[in-house]
PDB file of N, CA and C in Angstrom:
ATOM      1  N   UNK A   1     -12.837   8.336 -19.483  1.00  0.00           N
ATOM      2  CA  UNK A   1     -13.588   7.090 -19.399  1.00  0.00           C
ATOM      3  C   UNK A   1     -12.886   5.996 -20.213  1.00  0.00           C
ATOM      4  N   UNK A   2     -12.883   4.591 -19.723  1.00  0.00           N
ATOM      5  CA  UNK A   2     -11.977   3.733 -20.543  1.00  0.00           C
ATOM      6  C   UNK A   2     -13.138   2.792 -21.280  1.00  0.00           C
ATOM      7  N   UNK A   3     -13.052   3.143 -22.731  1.00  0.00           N
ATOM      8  CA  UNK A   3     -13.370   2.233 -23.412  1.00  0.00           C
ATOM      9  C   UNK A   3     -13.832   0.568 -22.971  1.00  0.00           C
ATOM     10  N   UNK A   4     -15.216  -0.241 -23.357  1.00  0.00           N
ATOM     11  CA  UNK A   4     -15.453  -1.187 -23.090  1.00  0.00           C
ATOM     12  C   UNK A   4     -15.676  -2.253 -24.310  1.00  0.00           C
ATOM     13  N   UNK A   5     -15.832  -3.377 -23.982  1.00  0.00           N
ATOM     14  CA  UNK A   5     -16.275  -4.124 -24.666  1.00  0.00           C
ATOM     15  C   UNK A   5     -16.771  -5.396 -24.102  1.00  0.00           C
ATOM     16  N   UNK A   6     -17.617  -6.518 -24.164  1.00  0.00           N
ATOM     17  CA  UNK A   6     -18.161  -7.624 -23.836  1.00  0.00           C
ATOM     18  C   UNK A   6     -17.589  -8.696 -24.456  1.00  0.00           C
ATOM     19  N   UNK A   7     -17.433  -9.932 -23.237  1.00  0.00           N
ATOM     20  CA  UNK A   7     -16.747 -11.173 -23.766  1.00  0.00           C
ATOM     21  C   UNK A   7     -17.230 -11.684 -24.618  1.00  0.00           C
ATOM     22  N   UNK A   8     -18.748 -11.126 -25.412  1.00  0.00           N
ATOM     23  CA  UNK A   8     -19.886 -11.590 -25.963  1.00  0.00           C
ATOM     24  C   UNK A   8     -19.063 -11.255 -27.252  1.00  0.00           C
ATOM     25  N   UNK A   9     -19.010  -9.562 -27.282  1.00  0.00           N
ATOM     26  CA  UNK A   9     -18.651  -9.205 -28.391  1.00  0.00           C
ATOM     27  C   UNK A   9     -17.388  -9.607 -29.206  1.00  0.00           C
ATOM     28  N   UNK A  10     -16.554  -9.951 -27.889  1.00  0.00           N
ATOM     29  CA  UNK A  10     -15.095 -10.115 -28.387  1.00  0.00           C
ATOM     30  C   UNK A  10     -14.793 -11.792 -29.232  1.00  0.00           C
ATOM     31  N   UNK A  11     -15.887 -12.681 -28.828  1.00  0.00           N
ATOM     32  CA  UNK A  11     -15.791 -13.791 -29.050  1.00  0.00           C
ATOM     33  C   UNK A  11     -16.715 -13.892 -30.306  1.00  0.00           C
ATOM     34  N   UNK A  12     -18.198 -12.740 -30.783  1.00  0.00           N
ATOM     35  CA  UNK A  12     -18.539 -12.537 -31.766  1.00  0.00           C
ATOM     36  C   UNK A  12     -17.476 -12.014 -32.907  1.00  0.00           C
ATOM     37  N   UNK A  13     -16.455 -11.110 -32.512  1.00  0.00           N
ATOM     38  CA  UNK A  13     -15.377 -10.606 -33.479  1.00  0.00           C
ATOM     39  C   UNK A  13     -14.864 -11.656 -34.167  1.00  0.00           C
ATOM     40  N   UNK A  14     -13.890 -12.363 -32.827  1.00  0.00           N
ATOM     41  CA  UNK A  14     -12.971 -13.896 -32.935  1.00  0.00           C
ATOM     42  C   UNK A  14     -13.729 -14.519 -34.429  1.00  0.00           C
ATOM     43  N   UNK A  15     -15.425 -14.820 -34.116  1.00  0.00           N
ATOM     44  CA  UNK A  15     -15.866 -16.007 -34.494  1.00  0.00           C
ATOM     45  C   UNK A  15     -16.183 -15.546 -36.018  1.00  0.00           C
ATOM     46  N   UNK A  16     -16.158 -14.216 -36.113  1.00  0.00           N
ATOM     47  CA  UNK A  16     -16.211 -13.617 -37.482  1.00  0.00           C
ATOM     48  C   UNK A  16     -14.723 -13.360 -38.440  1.00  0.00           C
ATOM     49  N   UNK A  17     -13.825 -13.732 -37.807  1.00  0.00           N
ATOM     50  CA  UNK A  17     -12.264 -13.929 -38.428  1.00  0.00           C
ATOM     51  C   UNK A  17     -11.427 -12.435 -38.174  1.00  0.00           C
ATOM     52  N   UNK A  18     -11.974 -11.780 -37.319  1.00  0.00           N
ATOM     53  CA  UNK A  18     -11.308 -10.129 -37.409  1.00  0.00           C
ATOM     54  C   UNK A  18     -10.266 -10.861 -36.596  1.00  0.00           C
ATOM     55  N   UNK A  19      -8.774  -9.831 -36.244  1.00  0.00           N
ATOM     56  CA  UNK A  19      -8.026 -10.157 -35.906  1.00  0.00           C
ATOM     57  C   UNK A  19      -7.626  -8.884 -34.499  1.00  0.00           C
ATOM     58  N   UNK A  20      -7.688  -9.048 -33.544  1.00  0.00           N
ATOM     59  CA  UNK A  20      -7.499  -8.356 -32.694  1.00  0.00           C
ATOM     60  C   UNK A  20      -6.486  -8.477 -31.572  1.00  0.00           C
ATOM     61  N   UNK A  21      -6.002  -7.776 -31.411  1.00  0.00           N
ATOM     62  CA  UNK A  21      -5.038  -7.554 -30.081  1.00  0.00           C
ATOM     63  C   UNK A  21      -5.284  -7.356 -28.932  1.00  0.00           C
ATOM     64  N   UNK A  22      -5.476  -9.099 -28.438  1.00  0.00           N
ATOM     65  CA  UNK A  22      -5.762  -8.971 -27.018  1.00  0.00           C
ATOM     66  C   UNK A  22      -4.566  -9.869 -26.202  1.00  0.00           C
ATOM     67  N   UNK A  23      -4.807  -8.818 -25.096  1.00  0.00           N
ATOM     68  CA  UNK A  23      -3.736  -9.185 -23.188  1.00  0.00           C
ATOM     69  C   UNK A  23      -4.510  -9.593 -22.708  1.00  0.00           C
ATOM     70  N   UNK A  24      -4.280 -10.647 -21.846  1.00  0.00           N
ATOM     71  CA  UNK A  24      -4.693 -11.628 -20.757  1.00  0.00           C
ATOM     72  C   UNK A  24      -3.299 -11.406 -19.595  1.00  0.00           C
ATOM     73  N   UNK A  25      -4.085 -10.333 -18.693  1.00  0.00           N
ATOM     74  CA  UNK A  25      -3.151  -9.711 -17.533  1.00  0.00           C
ATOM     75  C   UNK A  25      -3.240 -10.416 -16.577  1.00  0.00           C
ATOM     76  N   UNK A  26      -4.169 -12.053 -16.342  1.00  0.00           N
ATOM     77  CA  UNK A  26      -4.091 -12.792 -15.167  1.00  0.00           C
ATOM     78  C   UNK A  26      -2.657 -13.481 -14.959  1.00  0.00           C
ATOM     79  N   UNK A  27      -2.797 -13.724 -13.977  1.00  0.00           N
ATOM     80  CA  UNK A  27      -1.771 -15.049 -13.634  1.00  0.00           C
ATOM     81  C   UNK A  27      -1.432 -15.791 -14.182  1.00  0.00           C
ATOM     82  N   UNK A  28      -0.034 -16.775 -14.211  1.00  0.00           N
ATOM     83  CA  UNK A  28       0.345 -17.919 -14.616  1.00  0.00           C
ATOM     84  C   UNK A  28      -0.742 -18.891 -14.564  1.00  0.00           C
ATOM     85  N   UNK A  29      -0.855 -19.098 -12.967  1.00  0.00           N
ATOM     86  CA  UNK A  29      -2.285 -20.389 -12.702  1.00  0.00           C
ATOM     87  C   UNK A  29      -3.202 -19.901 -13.037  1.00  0.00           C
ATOM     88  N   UNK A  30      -3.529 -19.162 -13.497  1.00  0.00           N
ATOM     89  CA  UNK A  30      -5.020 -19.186 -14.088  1.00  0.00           C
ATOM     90  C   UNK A  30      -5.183 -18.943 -15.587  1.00  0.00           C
ATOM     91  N   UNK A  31      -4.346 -18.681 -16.369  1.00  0.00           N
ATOM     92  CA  UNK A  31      -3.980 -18.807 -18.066  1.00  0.00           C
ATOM     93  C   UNK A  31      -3.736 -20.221 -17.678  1.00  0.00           C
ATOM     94  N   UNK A  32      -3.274 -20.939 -17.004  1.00  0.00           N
ATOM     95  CA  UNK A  32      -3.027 -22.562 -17.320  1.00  0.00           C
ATOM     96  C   UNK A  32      -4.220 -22.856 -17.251  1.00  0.00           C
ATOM     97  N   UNK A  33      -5.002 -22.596 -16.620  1.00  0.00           N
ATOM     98  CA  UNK A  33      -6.456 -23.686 -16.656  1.00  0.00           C
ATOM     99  C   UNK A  33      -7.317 -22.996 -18.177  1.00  0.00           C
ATOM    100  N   UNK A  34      -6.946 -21.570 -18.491  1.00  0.00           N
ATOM    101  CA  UNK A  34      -7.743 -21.560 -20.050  1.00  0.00           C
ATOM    102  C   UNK A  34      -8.036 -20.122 -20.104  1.00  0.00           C
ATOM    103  N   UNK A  35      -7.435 -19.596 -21.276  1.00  0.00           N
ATOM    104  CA  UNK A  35      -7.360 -18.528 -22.217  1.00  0.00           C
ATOM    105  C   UNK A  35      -7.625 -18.319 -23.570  1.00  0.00           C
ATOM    106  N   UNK A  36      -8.378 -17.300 -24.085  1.00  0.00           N
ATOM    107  CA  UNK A  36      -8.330 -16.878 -25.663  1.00  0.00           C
ATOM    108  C   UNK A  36      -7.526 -17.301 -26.046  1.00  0.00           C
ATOM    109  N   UNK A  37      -7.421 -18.322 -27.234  1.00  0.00           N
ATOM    110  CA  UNK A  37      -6.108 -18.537 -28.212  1.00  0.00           C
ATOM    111  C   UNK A  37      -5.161 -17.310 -29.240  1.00  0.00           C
ATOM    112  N   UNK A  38      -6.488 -16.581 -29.112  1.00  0.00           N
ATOM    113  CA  UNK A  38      -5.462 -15.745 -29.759  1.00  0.00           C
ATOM    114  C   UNK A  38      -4.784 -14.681 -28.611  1.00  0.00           C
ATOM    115  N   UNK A  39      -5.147 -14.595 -27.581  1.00  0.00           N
ATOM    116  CA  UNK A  39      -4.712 -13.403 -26.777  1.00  0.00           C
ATOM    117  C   UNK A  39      -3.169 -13.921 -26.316  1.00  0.00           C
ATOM    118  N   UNK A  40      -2.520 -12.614 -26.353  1.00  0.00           N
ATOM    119  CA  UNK A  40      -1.255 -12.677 -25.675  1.00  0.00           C
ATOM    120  C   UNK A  40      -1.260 -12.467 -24.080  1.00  0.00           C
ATOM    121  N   UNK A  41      -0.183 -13.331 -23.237  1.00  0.00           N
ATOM    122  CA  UNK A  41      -0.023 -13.417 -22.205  1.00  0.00           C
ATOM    123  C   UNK A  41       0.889 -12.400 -21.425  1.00  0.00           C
ATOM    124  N   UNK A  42       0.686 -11.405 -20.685  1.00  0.00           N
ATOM    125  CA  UNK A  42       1.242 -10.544 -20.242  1.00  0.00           C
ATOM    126  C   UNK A  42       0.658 -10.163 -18.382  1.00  0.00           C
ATOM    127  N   UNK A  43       1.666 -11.005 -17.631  1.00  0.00           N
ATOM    128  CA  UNK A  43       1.205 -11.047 -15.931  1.00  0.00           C
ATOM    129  C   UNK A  43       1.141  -9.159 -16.236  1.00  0.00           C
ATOM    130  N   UNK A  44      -0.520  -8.975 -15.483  1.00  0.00           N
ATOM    131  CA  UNK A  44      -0.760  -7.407 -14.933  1.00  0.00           C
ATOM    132  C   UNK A  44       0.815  -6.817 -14.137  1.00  0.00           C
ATOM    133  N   UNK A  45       1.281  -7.341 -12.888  1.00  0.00           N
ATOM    134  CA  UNK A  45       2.535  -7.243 -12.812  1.00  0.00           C
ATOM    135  C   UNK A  45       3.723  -6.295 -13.423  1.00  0.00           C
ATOM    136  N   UNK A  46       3.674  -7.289 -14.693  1.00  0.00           N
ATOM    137  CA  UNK A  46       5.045  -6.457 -15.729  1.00  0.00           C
ATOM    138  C   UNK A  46       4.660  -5.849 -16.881  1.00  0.00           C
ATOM    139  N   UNK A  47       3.622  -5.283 -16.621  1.00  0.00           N
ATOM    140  CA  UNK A  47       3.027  -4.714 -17.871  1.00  0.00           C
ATOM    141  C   UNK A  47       3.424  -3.370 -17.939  1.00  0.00           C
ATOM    142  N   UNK A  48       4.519  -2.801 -16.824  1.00  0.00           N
ATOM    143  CA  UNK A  48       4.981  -1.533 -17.181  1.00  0.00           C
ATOM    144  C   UNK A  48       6.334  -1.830 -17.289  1.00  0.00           C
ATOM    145  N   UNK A  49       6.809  -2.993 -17.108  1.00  0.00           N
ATOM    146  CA  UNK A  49       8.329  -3.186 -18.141  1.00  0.00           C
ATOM    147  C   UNK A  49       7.935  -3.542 -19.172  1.00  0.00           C
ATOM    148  N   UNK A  50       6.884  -4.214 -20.003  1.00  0.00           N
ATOM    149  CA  UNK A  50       6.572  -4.498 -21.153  1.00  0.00           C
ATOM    150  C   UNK A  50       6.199  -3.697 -21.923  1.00  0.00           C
ATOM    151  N   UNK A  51       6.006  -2.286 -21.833  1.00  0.00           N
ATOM    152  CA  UNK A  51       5.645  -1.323 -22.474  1.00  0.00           C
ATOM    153  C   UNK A  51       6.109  -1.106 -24.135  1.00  0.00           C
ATOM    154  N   UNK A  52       7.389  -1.463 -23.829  1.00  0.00           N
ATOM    155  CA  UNK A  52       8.178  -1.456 -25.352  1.00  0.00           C
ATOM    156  C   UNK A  52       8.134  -2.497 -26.665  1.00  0.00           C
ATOM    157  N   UNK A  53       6.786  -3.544 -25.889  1.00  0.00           N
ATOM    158  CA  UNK A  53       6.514  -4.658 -26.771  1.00  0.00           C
ATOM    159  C   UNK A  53       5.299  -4.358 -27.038  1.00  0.00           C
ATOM    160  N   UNK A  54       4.817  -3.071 -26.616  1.00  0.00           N
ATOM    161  CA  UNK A  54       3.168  -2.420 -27.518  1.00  0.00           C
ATOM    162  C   UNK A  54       3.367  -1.539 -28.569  1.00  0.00           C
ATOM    163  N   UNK A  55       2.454  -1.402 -29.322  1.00  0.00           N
ATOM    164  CA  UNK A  55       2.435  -0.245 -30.048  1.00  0.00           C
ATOM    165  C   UNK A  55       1.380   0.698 -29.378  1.00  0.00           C
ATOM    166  N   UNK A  56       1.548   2.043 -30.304  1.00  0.00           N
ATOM    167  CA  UNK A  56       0.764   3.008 -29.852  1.00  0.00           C
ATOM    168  C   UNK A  56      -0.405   2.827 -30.518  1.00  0.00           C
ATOM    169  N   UNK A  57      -0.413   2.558 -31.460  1.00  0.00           N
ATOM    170  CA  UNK A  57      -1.358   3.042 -33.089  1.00  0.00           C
ATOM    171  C   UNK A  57      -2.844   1.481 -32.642  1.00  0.00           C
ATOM    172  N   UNK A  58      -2.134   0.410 -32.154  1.00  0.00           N
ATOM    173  CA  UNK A  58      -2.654  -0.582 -32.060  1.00  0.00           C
ATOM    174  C   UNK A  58      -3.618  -0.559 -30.759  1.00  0.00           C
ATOM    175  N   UNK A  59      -5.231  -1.086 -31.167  1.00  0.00           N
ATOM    176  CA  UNK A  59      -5.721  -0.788 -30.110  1.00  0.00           C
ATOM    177  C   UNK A  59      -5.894  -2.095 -29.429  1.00  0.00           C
ATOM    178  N   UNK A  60      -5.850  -2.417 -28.115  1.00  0.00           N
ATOM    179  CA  UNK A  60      -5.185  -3.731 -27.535  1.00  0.00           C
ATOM    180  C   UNK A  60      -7.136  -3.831 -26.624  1.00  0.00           C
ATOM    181  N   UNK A  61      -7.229  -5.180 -26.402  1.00  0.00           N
ATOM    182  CA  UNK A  61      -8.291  -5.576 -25.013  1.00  0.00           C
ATOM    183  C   UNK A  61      -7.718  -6.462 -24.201  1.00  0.00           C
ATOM    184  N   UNK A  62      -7.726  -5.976 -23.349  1.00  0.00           N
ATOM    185  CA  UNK A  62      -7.059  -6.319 -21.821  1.00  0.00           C
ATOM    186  C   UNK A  62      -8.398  -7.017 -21.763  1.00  0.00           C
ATOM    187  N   UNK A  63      -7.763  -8.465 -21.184  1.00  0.00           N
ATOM    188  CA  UNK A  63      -9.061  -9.395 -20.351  1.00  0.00           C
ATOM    189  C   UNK A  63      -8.363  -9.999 -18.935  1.00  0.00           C
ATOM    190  N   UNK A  64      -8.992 -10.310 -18.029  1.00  0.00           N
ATOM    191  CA  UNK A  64      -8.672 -10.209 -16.828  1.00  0.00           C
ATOM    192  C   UNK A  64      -9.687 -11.482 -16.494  1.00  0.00           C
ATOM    193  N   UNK A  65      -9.769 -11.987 -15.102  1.00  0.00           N
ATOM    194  CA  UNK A  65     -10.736 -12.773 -14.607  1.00  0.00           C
ATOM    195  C   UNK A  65     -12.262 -12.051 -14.690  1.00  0.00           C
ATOM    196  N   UNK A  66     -12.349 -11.008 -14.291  1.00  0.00           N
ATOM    197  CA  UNK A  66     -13.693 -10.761 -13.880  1.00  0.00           C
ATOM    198  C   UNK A  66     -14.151  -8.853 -14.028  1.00  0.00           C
ATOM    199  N   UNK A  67     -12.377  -8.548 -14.642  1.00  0.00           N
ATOM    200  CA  UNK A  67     -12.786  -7.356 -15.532  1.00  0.00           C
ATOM    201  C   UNK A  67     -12.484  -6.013 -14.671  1.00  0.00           C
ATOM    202  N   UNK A  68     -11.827  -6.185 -13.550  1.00  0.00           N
ATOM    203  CA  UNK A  68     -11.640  -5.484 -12.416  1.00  0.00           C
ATOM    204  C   UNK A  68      -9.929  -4.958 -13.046  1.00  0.00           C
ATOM    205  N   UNK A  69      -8.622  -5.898 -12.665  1.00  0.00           N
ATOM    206  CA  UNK A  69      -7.738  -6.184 -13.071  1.00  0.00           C
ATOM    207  C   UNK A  69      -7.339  -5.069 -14.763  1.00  0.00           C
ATOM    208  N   UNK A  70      -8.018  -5.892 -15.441  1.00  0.00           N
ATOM    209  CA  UNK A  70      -8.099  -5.389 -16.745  1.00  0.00           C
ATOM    210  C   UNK A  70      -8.234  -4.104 -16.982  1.00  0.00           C
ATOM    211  N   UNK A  71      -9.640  -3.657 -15.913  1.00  0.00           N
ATOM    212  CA  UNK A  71      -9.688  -1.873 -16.247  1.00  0.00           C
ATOM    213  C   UNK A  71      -8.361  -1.093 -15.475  1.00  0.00           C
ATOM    214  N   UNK A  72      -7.508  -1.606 -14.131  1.00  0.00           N
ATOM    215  CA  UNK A  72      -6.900  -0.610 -14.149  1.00  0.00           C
ATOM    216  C   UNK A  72      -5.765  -1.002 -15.177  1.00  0.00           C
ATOM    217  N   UNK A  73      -5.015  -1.750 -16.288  1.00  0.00           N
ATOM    218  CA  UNK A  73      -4.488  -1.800 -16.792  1.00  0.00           C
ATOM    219  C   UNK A  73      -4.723  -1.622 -18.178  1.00  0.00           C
ATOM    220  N   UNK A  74      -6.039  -0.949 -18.296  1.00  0.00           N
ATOM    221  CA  UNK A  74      -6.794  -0.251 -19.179  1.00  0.00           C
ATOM    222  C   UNK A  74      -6.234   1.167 -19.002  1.00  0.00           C
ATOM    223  N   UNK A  75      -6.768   1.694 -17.739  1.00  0.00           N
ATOM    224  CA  UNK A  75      -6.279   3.032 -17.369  1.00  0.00           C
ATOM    225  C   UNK A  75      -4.772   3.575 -17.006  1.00  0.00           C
ATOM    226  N   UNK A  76      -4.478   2.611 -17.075  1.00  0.00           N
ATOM    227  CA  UNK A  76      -2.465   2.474 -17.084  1.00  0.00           C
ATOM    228  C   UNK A  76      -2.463   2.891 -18.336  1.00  0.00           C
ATOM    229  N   UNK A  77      -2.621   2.049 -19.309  1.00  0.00           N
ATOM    230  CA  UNK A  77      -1.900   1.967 -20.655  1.00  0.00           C
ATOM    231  C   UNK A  77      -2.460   3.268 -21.349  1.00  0.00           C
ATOM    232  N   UNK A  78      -3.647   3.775 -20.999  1.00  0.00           N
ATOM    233  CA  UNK A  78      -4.474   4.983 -21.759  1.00  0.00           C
ATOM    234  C   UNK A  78      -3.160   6.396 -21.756  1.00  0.00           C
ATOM    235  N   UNK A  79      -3.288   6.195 -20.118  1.00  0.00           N
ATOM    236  CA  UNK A  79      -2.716   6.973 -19.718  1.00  0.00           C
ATOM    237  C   UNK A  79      -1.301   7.472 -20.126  1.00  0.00           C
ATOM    238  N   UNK A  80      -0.722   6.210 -20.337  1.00  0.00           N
ATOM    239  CA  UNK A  80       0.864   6.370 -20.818  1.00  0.00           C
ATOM    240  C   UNK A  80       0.856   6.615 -22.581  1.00  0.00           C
ATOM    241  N   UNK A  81      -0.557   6.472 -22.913  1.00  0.00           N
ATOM    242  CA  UNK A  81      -0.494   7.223 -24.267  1.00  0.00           C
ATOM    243  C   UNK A  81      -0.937   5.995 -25.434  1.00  0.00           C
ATOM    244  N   UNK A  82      -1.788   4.563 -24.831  1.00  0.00           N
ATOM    245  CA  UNK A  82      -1.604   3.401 -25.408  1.00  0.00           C
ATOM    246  C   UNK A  82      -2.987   3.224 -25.993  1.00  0.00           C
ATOM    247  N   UNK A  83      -3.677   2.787 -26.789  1.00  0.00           N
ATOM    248  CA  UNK A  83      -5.155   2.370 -26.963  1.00  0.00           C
ATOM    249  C   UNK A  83      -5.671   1.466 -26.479  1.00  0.00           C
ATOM    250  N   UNK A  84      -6.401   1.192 -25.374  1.00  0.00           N
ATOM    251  CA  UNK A  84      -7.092  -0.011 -24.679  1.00  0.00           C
ATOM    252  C   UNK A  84      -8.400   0.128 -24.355  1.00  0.00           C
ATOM    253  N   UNK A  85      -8.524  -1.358 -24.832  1.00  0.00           N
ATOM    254  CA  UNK A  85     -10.521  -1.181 -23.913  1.00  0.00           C
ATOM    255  C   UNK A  85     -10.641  -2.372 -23.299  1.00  0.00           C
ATOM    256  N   UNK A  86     -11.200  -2.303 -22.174  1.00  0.00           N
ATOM    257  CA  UNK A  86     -11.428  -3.328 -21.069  1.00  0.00           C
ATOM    258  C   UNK A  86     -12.577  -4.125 -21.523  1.00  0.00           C
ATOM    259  N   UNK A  87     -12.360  -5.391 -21.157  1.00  0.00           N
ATOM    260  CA  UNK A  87     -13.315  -6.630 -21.762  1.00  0.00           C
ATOM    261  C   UNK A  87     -13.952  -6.669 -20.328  1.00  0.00           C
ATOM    262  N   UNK A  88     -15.688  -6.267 -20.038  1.00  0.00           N
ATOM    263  CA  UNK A  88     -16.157  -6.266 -19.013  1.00  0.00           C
ATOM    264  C   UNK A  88     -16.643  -7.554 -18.449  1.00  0.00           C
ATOM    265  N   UNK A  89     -16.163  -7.997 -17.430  1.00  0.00           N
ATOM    266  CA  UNK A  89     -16.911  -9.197 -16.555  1.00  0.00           C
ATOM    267  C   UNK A  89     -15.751 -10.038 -17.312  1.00  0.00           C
ATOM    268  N   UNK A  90     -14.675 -10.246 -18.022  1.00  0.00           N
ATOM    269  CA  UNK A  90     -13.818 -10.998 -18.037  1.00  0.00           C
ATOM    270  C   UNK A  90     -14.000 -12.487 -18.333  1.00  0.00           C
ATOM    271  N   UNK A  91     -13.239 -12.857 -18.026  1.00  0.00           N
ATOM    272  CA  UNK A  91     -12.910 -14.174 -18.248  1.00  0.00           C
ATOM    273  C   UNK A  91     -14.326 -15.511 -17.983  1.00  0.00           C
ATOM    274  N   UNK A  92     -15.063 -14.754 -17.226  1.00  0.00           N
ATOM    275  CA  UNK A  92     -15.817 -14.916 -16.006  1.00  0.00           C
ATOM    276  C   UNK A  92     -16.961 -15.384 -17.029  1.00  0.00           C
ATOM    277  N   UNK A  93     -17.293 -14.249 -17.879  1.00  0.00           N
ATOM    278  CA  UNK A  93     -18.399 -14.134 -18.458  1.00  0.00           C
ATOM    279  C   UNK A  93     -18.432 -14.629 -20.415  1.00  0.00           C
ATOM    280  N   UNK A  94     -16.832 -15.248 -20.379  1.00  0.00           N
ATOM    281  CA  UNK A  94     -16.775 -15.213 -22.022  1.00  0.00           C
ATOM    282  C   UNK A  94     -16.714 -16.612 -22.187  1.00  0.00           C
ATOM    283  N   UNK A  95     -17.607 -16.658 -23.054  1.00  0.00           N
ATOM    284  CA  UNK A  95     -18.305 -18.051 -23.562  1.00  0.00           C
ATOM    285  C   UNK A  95     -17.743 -18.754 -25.031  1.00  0.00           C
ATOM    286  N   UNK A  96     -16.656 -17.993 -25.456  1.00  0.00           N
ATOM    287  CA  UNK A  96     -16.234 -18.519 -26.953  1.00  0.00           C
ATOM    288  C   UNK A  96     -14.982 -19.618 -26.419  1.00  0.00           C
ATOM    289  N   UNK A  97     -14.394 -20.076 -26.987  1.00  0.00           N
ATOM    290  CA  UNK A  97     -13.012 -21.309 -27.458  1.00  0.00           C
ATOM    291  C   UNK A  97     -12.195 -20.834 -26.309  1.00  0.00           C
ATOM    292  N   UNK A  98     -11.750 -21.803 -25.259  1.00  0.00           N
ATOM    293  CA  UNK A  98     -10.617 -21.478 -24.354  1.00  0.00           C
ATOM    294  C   UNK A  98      -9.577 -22.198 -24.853  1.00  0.00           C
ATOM    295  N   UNK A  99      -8.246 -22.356 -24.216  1.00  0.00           N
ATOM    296  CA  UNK A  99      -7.213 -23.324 -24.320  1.00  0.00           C
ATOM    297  C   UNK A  99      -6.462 -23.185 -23.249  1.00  0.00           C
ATOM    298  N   UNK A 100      -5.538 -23.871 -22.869  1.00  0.00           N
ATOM    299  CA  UNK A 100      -4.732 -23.936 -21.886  1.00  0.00           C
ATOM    300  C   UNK A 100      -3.293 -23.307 -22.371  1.00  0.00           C
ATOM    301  N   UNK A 101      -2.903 -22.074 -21.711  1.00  0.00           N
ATOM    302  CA  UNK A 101      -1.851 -21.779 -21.969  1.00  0.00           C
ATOM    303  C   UNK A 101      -0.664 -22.592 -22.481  1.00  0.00           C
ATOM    304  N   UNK A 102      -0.055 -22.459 -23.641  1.00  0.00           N
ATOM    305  CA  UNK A 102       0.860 -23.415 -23.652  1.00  0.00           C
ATOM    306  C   UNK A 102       2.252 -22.821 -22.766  1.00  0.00           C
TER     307      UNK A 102
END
């Protein structure tokens, strides 16, 4: 089963100063119109040539548009031995600070 979490919660973390490791596996055009500031940008795509820019030990949240996306690259990364938990309902549903990709 892959680990979850809510855009609720993740933006309650943010807003409490924790520091977390999050992927935003959407698209170019759609990180341009607005993404977590702190999340790193990684197209779903190349996320299995990017493998060597994760750690193991580090547990990462994949956010996606709408949380679909995210879980199978939840279940990718588990699988290959990585810590992930899928941010459910995505992008869709998270209500904290966006920005526009720089």
């Amino acid at each position: 089963m892959i680990p979850t979490i809510t855009g609720e919660e993740v933006r309650e973390k943010l807003e409490n100063g924790e520091q977390l490791a999050l992927i935003d596996v959407r698209e170019n055009d759609e990180v341009a119109e607005g993404m977590i500031p702190q999340a790193e940008h990684i197209v779903m795509g190349t996320i299995p040539e990017q493998l060597d820019r994760l750690d193991k030990e580090t547990e990462y949240i994949i956010i996606c548009r709408s949380g679909v996306r995210s879980e199978n690259v939840s279940r990718f990364l588990i699988e290959n031995g990585y810590k992930a938990t899928n941010m459910t309902g995505g992008m869709l549903n998270y209500t904290g600070e966006t920005a526009p990709k720089n």
